[in-house]
Protein backbone atom coordinates (compact mmCIF):
# COMPACT_ATOMS: atom_id res chain seq x y z
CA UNK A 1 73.31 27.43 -22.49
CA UNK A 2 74.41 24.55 -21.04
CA UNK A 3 73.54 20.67 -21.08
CA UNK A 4 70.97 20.74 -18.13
CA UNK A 5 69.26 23.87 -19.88
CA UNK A 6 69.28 22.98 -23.36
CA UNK A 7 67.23 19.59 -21.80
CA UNK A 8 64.73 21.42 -19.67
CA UNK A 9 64.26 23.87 -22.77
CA UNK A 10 63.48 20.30 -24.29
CA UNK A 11 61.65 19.46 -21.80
CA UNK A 12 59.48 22.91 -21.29
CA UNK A 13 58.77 22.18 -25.13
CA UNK A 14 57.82 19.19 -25.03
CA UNK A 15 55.01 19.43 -22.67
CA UNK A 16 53.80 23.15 -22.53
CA UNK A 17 51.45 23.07 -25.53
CA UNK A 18 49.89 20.35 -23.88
CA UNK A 19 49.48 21.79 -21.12
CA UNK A 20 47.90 25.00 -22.39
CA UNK A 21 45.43 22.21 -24.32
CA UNK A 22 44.56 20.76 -21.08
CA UNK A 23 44.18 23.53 -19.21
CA UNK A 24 41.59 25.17 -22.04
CA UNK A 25 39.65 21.50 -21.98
CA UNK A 26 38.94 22.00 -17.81
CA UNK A 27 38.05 25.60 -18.41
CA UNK A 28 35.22 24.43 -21.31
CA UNK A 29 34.06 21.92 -18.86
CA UNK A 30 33.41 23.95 -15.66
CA UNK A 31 32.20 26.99 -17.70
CA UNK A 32 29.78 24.30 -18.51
CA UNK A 33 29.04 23.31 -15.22
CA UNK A 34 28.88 26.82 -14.10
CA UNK A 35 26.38 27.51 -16.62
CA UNK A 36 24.39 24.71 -15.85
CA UNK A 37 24.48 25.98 -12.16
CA UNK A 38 22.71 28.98 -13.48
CA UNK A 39 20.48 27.44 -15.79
CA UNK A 40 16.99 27.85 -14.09
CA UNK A 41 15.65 24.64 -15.33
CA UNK A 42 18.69 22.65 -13.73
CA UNK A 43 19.40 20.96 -10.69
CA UNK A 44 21.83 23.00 -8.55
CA UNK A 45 23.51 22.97 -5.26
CA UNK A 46 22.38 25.11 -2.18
CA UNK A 47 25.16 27.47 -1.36
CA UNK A 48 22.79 30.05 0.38
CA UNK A 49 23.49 30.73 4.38
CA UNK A 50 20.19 29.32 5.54
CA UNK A 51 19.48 27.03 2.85
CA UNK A 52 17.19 28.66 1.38
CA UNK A 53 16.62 25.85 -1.23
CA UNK A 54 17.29 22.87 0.17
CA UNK A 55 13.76 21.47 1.81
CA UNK A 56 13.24 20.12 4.95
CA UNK A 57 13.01 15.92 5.86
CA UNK A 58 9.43 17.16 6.86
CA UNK A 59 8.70 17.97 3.07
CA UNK A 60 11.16 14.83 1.43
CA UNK A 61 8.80 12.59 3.50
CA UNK A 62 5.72 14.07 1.96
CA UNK A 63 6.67 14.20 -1.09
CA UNK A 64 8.18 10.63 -1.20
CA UNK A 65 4.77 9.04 0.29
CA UNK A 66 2.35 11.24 -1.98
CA UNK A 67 0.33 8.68 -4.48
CA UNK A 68 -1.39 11.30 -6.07
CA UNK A 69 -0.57 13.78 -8.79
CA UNK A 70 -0.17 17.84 -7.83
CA UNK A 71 0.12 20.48 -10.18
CA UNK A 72 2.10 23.72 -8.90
CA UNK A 73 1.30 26.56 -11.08
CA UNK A 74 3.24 29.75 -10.90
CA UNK A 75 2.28 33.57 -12.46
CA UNK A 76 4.53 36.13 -13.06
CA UNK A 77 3.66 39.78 -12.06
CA UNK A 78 4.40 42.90 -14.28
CA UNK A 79 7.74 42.68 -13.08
CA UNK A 80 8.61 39.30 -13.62
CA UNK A 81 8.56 36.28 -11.46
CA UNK A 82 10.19 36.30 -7.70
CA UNK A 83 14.12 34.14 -8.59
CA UNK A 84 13.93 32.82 -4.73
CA UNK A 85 10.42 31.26 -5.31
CA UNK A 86 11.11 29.96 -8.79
CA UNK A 87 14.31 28.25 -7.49
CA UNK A 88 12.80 26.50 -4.64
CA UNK A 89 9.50 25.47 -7.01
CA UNK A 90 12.69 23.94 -8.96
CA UNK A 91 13.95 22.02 -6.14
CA UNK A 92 10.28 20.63 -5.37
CA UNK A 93 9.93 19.40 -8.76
CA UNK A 94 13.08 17.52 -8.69
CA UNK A 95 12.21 16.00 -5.18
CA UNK A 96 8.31 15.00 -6.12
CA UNK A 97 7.66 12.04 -8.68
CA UNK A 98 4.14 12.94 -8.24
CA UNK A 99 4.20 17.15 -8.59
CA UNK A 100 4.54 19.14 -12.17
CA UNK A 101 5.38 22.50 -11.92
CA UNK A 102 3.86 24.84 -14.82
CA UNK A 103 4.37 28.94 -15.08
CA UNK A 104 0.95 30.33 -15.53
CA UNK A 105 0.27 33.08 -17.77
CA UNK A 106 -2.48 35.31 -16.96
CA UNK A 107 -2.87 36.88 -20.35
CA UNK A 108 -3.36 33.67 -22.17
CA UNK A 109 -4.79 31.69 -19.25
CA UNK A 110 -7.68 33.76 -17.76
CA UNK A 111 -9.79 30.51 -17.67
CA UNK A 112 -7.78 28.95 -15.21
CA UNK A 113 -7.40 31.98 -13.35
CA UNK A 114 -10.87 32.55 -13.04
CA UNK A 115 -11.11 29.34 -11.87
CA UNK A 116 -8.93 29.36 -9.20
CA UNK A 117 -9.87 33.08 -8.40
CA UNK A 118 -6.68 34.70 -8.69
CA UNK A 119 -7.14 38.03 -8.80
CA UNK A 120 -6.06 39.87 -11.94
CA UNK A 121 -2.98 42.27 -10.82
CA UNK A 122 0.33 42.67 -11.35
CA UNK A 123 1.19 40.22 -8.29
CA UNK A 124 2.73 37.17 -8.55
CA UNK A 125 0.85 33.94 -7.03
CA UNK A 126 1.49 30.41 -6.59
CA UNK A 127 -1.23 27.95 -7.15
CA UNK A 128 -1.40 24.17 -5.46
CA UNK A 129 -4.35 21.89 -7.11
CA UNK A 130 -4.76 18.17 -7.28
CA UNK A 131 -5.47 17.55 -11.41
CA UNK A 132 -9.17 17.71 -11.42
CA UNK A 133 -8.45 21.17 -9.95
CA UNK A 134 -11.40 20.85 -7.43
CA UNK A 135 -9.73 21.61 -4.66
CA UNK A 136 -6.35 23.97 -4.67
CA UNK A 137 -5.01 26.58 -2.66
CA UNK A 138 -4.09 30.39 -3.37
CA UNK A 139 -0.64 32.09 -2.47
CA UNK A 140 0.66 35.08 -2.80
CA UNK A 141 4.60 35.22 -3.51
CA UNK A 142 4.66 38.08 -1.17
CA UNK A 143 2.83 36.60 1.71
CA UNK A 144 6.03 33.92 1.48
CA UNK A 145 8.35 36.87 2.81
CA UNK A 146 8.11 38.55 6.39
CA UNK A 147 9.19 42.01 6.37
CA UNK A 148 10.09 43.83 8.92
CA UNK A 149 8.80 47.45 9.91
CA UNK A 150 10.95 49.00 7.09
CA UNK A 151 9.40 46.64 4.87
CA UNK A 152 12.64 44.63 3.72
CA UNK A 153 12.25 41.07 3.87
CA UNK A 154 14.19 39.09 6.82
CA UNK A 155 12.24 35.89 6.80
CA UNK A 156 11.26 33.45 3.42
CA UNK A 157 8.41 31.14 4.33
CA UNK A 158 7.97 29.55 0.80
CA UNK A 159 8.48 25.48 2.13
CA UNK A 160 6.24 26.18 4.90
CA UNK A 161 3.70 27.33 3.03
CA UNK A 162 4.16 25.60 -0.26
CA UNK A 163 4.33 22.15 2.10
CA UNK A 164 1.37 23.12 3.95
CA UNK A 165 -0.56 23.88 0.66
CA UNK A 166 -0.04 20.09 -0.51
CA UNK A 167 -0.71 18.77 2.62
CA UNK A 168 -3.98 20.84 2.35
CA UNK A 169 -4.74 19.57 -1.05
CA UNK A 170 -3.96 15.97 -0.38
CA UNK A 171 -6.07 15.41 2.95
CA UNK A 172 -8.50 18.17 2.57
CA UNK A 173 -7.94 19.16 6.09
CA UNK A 174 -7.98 22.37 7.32
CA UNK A 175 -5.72 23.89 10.31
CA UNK A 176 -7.77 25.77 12.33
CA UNK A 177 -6.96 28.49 14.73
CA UNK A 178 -10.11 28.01 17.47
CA UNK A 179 -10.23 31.86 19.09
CA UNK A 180 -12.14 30.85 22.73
CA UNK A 181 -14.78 33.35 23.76
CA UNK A 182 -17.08 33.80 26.70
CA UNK A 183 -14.58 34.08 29.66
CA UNK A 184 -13.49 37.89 29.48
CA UNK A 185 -10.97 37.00 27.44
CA UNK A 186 -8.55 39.60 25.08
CA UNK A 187 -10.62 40.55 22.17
CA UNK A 188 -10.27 38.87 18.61
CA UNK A 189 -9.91 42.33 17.04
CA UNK A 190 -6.69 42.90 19.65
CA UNK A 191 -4.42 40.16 17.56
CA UNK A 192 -5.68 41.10 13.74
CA UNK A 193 -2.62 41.64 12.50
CA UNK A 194 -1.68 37.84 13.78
CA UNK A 195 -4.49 36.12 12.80
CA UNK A 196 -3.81 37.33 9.49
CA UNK A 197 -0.26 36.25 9.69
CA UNK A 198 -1.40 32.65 10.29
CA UNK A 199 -3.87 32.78 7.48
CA UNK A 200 -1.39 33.55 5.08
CA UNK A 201 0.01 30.35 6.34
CA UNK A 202 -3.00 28.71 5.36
CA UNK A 203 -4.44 28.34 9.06
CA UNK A 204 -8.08 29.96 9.45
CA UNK A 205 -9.09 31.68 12.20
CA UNK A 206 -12.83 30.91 14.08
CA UNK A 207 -14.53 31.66 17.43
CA UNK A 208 -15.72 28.82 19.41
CA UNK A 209 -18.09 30.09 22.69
CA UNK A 210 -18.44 29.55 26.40
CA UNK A 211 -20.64 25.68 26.43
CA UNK A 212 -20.61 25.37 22.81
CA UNK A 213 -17.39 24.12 21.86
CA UNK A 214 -16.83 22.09 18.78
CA UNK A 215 -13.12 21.49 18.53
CA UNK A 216 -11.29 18.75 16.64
CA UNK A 217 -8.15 17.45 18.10
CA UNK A 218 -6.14 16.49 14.52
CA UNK A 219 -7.69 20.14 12.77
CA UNK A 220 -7.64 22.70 15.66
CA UNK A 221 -5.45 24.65 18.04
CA UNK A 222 -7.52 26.05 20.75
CA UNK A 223 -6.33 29.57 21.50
CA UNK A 224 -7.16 31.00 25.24
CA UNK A 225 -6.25 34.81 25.37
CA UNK A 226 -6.44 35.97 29.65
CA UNK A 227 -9.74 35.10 30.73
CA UNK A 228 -11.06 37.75 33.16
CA UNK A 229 -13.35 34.73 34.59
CA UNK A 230 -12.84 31.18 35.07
CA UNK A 231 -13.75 28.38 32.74
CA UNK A 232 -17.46 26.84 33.61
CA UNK A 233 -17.27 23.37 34.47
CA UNK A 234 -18.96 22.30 31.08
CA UNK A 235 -16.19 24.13 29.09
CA UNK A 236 -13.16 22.68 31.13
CA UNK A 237 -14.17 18.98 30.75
CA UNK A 238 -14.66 19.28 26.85
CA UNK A 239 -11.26 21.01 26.86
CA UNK A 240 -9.73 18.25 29.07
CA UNK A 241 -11.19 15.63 26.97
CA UNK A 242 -9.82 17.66 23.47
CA UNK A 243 -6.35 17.39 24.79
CA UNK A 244 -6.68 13.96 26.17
CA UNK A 245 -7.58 13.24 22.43
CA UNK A 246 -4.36 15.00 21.41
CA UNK A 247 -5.37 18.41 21.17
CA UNK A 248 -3.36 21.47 21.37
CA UNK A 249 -3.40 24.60 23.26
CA UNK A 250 -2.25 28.20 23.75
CA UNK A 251 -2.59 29.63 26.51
CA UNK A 252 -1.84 32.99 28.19
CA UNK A 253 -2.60 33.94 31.43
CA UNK A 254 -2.18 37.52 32.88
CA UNK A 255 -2.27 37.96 36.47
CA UNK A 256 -1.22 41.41 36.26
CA UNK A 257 -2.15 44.07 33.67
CA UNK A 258 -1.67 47.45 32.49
CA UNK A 259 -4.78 49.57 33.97
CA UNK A 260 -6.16 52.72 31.73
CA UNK A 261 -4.20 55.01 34.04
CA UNK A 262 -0.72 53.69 33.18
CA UNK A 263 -0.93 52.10 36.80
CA UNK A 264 -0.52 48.10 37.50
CA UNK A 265 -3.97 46.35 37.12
CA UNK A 266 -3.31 43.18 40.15
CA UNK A 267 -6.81 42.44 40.72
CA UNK A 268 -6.96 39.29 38.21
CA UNK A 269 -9.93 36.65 39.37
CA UNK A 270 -9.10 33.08 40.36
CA UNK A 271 -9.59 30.52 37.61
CA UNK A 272 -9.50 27.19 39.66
CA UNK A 273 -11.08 25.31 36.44
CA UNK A 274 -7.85 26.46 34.10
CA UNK A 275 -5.32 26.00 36.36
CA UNK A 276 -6.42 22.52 37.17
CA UNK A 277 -5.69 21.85 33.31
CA UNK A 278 -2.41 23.57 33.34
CA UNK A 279 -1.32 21.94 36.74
CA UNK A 280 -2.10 18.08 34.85
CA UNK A 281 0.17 19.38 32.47
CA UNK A 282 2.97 20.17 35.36
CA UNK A 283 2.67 24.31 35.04
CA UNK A 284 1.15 26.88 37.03
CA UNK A 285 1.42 30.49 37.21
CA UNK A 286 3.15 32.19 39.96
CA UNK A 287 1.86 35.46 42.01
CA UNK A 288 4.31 37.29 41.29
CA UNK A 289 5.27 40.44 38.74
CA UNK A 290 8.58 40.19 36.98
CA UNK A 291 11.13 43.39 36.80
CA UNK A 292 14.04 44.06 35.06
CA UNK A 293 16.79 45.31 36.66
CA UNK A 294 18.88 47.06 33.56
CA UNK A 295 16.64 48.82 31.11
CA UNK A 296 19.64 50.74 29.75
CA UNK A 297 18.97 54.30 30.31
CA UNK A 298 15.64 53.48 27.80
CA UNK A 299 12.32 55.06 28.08
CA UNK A 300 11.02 51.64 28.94
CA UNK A 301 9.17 50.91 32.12
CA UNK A 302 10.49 48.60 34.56
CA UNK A 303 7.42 45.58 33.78
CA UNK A 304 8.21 46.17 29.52
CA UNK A 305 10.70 43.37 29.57
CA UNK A 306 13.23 42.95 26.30
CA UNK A 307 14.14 39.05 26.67
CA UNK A 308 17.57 38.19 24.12
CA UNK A 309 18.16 41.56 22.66
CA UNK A 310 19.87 44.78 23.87
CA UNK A 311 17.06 47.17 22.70
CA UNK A 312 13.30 46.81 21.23
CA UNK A 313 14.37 46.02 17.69
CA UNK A 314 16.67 43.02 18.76
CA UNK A 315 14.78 40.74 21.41
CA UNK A 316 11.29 39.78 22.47
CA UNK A 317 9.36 42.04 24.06
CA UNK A 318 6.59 41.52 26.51
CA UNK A 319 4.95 43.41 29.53
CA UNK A 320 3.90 42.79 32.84
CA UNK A 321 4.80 39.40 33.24
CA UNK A 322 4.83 36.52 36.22
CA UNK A 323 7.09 33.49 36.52
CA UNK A 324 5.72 29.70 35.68
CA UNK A 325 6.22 26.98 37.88
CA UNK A 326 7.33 24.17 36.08
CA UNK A 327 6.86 20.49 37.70
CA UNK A 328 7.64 17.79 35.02
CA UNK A 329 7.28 15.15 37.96
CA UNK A 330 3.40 14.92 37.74
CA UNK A 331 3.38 12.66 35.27
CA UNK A 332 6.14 10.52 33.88
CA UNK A 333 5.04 11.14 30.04
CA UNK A 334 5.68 14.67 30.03
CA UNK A 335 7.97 16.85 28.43
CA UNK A 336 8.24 20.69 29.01
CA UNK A 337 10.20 22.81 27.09
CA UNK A 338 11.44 26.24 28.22
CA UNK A 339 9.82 28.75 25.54
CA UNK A 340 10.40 32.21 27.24
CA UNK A 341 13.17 32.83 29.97
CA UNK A 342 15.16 36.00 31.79
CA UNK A 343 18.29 35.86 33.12
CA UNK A 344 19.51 36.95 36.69
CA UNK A 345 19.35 40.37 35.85
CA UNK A 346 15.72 39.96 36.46
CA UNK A 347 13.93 39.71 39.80
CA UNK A 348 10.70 38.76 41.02
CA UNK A 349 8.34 41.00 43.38
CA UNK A 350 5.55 39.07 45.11
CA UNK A 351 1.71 40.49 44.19
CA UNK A 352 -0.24 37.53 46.58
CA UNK A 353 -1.23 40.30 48.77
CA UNK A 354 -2.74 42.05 45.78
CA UNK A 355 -0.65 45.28 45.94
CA UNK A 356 3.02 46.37 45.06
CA UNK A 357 4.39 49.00 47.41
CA UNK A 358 7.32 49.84 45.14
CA UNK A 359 9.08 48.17 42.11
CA UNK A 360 12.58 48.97 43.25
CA UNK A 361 14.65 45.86 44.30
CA UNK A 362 14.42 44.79 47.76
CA UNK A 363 16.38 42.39 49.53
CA UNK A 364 14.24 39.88 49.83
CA UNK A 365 12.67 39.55 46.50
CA UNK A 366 14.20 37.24 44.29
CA UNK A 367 16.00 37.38 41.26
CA UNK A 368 16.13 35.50 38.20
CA UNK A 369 16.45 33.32 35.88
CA UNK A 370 12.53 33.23 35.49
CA UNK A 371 10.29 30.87 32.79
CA UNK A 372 7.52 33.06 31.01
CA UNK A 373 6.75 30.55 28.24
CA UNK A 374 6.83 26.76 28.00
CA UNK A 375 5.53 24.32 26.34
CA UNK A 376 4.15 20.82 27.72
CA UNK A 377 3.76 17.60 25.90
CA UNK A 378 2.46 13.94 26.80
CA UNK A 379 0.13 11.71 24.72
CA UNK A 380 0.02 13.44 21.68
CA UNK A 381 -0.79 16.48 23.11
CA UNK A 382 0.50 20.19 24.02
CA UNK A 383 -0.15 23.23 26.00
CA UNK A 384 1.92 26.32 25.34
CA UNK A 385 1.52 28.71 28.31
CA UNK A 386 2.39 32.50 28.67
CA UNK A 387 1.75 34.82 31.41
CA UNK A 388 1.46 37.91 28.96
CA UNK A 389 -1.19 38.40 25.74
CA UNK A 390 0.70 41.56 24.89
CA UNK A 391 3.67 40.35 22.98
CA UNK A 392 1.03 39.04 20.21
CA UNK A 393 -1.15 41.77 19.94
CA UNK A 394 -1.26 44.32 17.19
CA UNK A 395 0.70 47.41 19.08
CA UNK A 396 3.46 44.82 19.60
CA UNK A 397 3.26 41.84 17.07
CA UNK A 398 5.60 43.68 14.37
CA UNK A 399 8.45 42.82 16.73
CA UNK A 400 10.44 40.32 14.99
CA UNK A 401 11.39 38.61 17.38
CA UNK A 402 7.65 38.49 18.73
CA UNK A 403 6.38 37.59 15.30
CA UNK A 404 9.42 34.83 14.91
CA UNK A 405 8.48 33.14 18.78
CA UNK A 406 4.40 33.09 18.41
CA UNK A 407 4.09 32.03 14.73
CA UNK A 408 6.88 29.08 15.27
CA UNK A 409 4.78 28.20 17.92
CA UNK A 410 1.70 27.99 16.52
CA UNK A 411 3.59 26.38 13.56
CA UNK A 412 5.01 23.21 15.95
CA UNK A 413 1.71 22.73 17.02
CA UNK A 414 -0.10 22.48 13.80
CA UNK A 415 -0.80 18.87 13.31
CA UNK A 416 -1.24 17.76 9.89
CA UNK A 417 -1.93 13.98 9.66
CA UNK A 418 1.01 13.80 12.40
CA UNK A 419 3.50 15.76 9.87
CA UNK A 420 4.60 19.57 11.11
CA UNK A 421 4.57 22.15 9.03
CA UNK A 422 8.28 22.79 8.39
CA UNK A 423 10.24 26.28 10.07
CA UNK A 424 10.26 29.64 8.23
CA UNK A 425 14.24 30.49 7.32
CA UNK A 426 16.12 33.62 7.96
CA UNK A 427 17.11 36.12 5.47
CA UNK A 428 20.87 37.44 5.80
CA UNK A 429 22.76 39.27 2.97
CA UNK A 430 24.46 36.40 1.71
CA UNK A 431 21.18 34.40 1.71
CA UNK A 432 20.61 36.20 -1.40
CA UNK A 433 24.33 37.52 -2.72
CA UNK A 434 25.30 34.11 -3.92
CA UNK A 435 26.15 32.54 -7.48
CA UNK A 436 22.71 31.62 -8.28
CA UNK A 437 21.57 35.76 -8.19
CA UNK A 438 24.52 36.64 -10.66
CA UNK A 439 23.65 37.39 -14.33
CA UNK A 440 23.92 34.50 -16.12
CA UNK A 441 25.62 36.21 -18.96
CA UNK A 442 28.34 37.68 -16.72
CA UNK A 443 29.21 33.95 -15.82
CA UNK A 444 29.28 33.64 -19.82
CA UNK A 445 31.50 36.36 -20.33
CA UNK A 446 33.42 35.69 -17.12
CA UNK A 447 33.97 32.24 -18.19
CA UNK A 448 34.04 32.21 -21.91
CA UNK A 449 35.78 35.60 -22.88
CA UNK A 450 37.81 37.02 -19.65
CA UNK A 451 39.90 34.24 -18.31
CA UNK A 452 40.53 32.18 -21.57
CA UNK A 453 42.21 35.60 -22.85
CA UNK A 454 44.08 35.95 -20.00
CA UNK A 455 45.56 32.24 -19.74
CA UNK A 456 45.97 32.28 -23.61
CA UNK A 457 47.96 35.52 -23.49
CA UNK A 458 50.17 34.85 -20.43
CA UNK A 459 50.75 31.10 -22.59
CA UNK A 460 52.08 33.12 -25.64
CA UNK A 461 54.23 35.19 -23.59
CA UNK A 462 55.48 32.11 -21.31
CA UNK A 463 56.37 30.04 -25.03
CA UNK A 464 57.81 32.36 -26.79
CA UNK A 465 60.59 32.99 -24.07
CA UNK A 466 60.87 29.33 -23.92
CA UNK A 467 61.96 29.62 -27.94
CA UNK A 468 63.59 32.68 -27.48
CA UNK A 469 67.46 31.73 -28.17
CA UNK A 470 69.89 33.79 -26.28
């Protein structure tokens, strides 16, 4: 060997034990930080696609301004508790000086869960109380999930419902969903299935009736499902005055309908009262029936429109439909915000004249892009028109992507001492494939026992051909 070798055998020797040392000492340290990662009780990073875990400047501001304590309590089904709620209950105890977070065990806590009448199954439930525990609020951990029709969960609504639970508990107020009867409007019973979806968010559902209304503007959203008949005088001032107050609205307005037949129902009655309140808002409803002109070879009917998808499972879907004007000049505070919209695949066929004499595409009808939701702002206040109920009914409300567009909308327009209730997140496959969901032992073994054999043996190897004399 000759002079330069002999050296960098010097060299190699001089610095490759320490080296193996110093490599072992930053393996120690991030196995520990790794298994601090996974330690439930520990403050972690949000790696998940949606961020699942990392809460909302809605909720920081909440929890930074509460003055009061809150107790979250927590039980654990037969099964064991849900890991995606438990993290995020984490997270909200690190973020709130002011919140403890306790598990809850029902076998050697019925007291309490008498008290806060939690039934006694194998469910798991979340519980938000102030510390006297005279006022709290109930949740189950699956009502924090939206399936879809398969069952499997593609939406986790734990901040928005964990947020609005405190915000319940602190103020005492109640979000109200105020159903409007009296007017020929769609039946209660025909949205169920949505009225309970909002109640699981912790917003009740009541009826208020033709020249009784009772609303309040910072507790209700008035709900106004296609009146058959127009508003009486009585009942459009006290609306105008709720919204001038700040009050909120949805409203849907059909002027064309399915009949019992399977025909096209176009004999909808003028409402001059309502669409004086929608036109002081800068939208009206246009006579006219929207088509599409590409269903796709699908068994769909021209008016049973599929907005942002290519088939039923992937879009909105909504039938028998007309345009909205949109005039944002009628008053200089507004704000309108496209909700609903086609593209120019769509085209418009004009139903003034009370009849359609065919819905095939003719020359002079026109074509799209057309609004069929929007939402209008100014003062405080909101109106969220749509010229279809059907899209939020029970034969059609297990749509996602109906579900996703009527409960965010309802959810922006829940006013909770001027603080919205923060947005439900998306589930993907990585939302939930991620370090936090692997066995914490396999990060021990991993860690601790696979690669420290494999760097020490490859070491051994690596010195002893260093000493190896040739």
């Amino acid at each position: 060997m000759g002079k330069g070798g002999r050296h960098m055998r010097k060299t190699l020797q001089k610095y490759s034990a320490f080296s193996i040392l110093l490599m072992l000492v930053v393996l120690i340290a991030l196995c520990s930080v790794v298994l601090n990662l996974t330690d439930d009780n520990a403050d972690f990073a949000d790696m998940t696609t949606n961020h699942l875990y990392t809460l909302s400047p809605v909720t920081l501001d909440l929890l930074a301004s509460m003055d009061s304590d809150i107790y979250i309590y927590a039980t654990e089904g037969s099964s064991g508790g849900n890991d995606m709620i438990a993290r995020l209950l984490s997270v909200y105890k690190r973020e709130g000086s002011h919140l403890t977070v306790e598990s809850l065990d029902p076998a050697t806590n019925s007291g309490l869960m008498a008290q806060f009448e939690i039934p006694t199954t194998d469910s798991e439930y979340v519980v938000v109380s102030n510390k006297s525990k005279t006022r709290s609020k109930v949740m189950s951990a699956e009502s924090m999930f939206i399936t879809d029709d398969n069952g499997i969960p593609t939406y986790f609504r734990g901040e928005q419902m964990i947020t609005g639970a405190i915000q319940y508990v602190l103020t005492g107020a109640e979000q109200h969903i105020a159903v409007l009867t009296g007017h020929g409007e769609t039946s209660r019973s025909s949205i169920s299935l949505l009225l309970s979806s909002l109640n699981d968010l912790g917003y009740e559902a009541r009826i208020v009736r033709s020249n009784s209304l009772s609303l309040s503007s910072e507790n209700d959203v008035l709900l106004i499902m296609a009146p058959s008949m127009d508003l009486s005088e009585s009942d459009a001032s006290y609306i105008r005055d709720f919204l001038s107050k700040g009050g909120r609205a949805v409203i849907t307005k059909n002027n064309v309908s399915l009949s019992d037949d399977g025909g096209l129902d176009l004999s909808a009655e003028s409402t001059p009262n309502l669409d004086a309140i929608l036109a002081s808002y800068g939208l009206s409803v246009n006579q006219d029936l929207i088509i599409s002109d590409d269903i796709s070879g699908s068994s769909l009917r021209p008016t049973r429109l599929v907005i942002g998808g290519a088939d039923v499972d992937g879009g909105i879907v909504i039938d028998e439909c007309s345009s909205i004007a949109v005039r944002e000049d009628v008053d200089r505070k507004l704000r309108i915000t496209t909700l609903l919209s086609t593209d120019d695949t769509y085209y418009a066929k004009d139903i003034s004249k009370g009849r359609v004499d065919t819905l095939t595409k003719n020359p002079d009808d026109l074509s799209g892009p057309f609004v069929l939701g929007a939402l209008a702002e100014k003062n405080g206040s909101a109106i969220a028109l749509f010229t279809s109920t059907t899209f939020m009914c029970d034969n059609d409300i297990s749509i996602m992507g109906n579900k996703s567009l009527i409960l965010n909308v309802f959810a922006s327009l829940m006013r909770r001492d001027e603080v919205l209730t923060p947005a439900y997140k998306a589930l993907t496959i990585s939302s939930s494939v991620n370090m936090y969901s692997f066995p914490r032992y396999m990060w021990m073994f991993l860690f601790v026992i696979i690669i420290p054999t494999v760097i020490i043996f490859f070491g051994v190897i690596t010195w002893s051909r260093i000493f190896r004399k040739k």
